[in-house]
N, C-alpha and C. Protein backbone atom coordinates (compact mmCIF):
# COMPACT_ATOMS: atom_id res chain seq x y z
N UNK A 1 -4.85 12.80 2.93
CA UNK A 1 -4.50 11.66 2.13
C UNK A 1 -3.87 10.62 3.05
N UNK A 2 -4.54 9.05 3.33
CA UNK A 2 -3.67 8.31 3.40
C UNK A 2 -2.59 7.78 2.52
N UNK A 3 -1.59 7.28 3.11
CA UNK A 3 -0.33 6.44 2.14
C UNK A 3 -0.54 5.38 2.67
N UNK A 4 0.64 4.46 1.89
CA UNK A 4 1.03 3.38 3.30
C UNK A 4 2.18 3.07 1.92
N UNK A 5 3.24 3.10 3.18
CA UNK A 5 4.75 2.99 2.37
C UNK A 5 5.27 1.75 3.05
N UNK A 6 6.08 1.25 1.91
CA UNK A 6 7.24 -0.14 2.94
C UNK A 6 7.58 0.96 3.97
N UNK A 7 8.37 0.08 5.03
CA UNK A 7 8.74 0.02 6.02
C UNK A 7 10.71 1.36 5.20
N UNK A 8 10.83 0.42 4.49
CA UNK A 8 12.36 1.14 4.16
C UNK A 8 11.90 3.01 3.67
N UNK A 9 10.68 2.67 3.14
CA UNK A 9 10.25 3.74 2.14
C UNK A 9 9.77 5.11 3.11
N UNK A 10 9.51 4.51 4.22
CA UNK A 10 9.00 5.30 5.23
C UNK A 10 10.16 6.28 6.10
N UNK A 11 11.24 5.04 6.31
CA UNK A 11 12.30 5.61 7.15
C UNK A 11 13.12 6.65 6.42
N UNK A 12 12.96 6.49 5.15
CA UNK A 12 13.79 7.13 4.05
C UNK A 12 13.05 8.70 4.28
N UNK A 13 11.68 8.74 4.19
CA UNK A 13 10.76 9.59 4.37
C UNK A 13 10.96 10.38 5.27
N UNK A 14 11.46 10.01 6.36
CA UNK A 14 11.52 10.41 8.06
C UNK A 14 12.86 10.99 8.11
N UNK A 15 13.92 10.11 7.15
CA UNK A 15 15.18 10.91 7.53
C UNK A 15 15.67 12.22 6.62
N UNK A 16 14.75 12.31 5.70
CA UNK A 16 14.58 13.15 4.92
C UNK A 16 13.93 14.34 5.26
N UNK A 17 12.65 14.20 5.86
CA UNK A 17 11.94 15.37 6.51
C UNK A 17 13.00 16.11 7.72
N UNK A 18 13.69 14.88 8.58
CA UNK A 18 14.81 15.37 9.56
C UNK A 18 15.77 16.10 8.89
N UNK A 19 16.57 15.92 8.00
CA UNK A 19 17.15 16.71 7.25
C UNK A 19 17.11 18.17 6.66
N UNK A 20 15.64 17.84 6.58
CA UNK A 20 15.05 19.52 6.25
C UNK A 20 14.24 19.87 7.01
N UNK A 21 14.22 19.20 8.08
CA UNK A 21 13.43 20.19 9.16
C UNK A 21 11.94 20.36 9.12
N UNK A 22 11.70 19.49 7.52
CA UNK A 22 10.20 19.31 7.47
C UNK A 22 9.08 18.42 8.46
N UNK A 23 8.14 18.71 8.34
CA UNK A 23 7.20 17.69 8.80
C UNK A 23 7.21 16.40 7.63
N UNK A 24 6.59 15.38 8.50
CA UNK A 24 6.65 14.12 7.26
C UNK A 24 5.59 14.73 6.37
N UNK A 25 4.57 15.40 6.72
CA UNK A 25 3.40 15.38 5.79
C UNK A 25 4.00 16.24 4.79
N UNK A 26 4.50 17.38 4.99
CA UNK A 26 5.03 18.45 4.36
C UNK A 26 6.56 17.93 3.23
N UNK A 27 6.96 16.55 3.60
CA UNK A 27 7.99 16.16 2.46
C UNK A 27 7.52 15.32 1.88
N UNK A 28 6.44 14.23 2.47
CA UNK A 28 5.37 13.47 1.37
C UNK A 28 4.96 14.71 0.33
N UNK A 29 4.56 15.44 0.73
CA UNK A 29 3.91 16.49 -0.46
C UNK A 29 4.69 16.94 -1.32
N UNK A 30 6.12 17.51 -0.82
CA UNK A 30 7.02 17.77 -1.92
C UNK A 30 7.28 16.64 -2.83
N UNK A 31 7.37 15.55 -2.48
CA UNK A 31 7.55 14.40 -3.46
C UNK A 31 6.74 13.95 -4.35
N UNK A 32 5.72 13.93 -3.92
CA UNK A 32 4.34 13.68 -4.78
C UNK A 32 4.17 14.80 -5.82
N UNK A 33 4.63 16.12 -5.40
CA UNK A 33 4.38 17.44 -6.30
C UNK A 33 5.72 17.03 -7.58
N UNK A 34 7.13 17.04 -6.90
CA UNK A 34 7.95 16.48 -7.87
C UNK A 34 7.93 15.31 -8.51
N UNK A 35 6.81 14.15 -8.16
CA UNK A 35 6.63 13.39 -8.91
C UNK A 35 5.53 13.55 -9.93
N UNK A 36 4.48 14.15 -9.61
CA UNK A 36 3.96 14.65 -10.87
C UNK A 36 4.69 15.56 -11.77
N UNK A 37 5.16 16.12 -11.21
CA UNK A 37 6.29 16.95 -12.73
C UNK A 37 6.87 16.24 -13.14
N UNK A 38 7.48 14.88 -12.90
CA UNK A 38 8.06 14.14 -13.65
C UNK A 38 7.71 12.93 -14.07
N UNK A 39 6.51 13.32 -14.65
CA UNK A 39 5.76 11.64 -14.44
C UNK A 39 5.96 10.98 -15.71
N UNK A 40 6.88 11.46 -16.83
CA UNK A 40 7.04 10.85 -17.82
C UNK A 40 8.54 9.89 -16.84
N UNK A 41 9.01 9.88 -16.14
CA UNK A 41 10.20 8.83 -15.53
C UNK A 41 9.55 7.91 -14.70
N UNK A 42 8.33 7.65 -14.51
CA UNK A 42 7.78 7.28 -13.41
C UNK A 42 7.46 5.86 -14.79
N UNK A 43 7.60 5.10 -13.61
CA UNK A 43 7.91 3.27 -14.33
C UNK A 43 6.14 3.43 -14.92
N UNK A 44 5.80 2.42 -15.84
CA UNK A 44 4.65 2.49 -16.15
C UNK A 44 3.88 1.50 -15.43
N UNK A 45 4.75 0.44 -15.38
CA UNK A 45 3.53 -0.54 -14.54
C UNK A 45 4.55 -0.23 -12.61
N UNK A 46 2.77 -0.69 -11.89
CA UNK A 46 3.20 -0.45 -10.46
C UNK A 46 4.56 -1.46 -10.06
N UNK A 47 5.57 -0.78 -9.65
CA UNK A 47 6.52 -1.78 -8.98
C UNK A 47 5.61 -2.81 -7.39
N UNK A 48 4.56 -2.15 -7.16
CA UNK A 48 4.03 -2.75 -5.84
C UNK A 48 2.87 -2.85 -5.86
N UNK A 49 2.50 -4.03 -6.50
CA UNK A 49 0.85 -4.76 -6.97
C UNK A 49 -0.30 -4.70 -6.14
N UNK A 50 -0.22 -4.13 -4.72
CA UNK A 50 -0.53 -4.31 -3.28
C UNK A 50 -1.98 -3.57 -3.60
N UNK A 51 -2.62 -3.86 -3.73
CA UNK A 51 -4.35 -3.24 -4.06
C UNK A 51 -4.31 -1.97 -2.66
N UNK A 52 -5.33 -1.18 -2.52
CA UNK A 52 -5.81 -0.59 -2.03
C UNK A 52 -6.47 -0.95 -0.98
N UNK A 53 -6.10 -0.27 0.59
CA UNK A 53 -6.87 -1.00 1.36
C UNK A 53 -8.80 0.02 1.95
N UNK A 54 -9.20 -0.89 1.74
CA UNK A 54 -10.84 -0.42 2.11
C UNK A 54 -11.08 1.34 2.92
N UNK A 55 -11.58 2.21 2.98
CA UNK A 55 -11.81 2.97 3.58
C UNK A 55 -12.48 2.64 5.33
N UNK A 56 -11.93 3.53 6.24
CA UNK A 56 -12.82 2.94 7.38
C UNK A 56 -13.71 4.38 7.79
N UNK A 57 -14.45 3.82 8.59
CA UNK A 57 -15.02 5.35 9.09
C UNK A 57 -14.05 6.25 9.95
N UNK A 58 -12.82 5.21 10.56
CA UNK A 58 -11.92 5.92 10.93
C UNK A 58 -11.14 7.08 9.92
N UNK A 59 -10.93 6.15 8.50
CA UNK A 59 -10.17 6.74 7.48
C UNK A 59 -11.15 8.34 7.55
């Protein structure tokens, strides 16, 4: 899976995985897993309007 997080959203990400010793990929996943369990708190419209960017053959 690509992401692409703000800049704040990322570091938050990073100091968090440091904390637990996780990999980033491995605390993106815990979050995403706890955010589907809680997806009735999850705002309804996107706070970040930012469309989707294109697939590459790199992607």
């Amino acid at each position: 899976m690509v992401t692409r997080l703000s800049i704040a959203d990322g570091e938050q990400v990073r100091a968090l995985a440091a904390e637990l010793d996780w990999s980033y990929s491995d605390t993106l996943a815990a979050l995403v897993r706890i955010g589907l369990s809680h997806r009735e708190k999850l705002p309804r419209a996107a706070a970040n309007t930012q469309g989707e960017l294109p697939l590459t053959k790199a992607s």
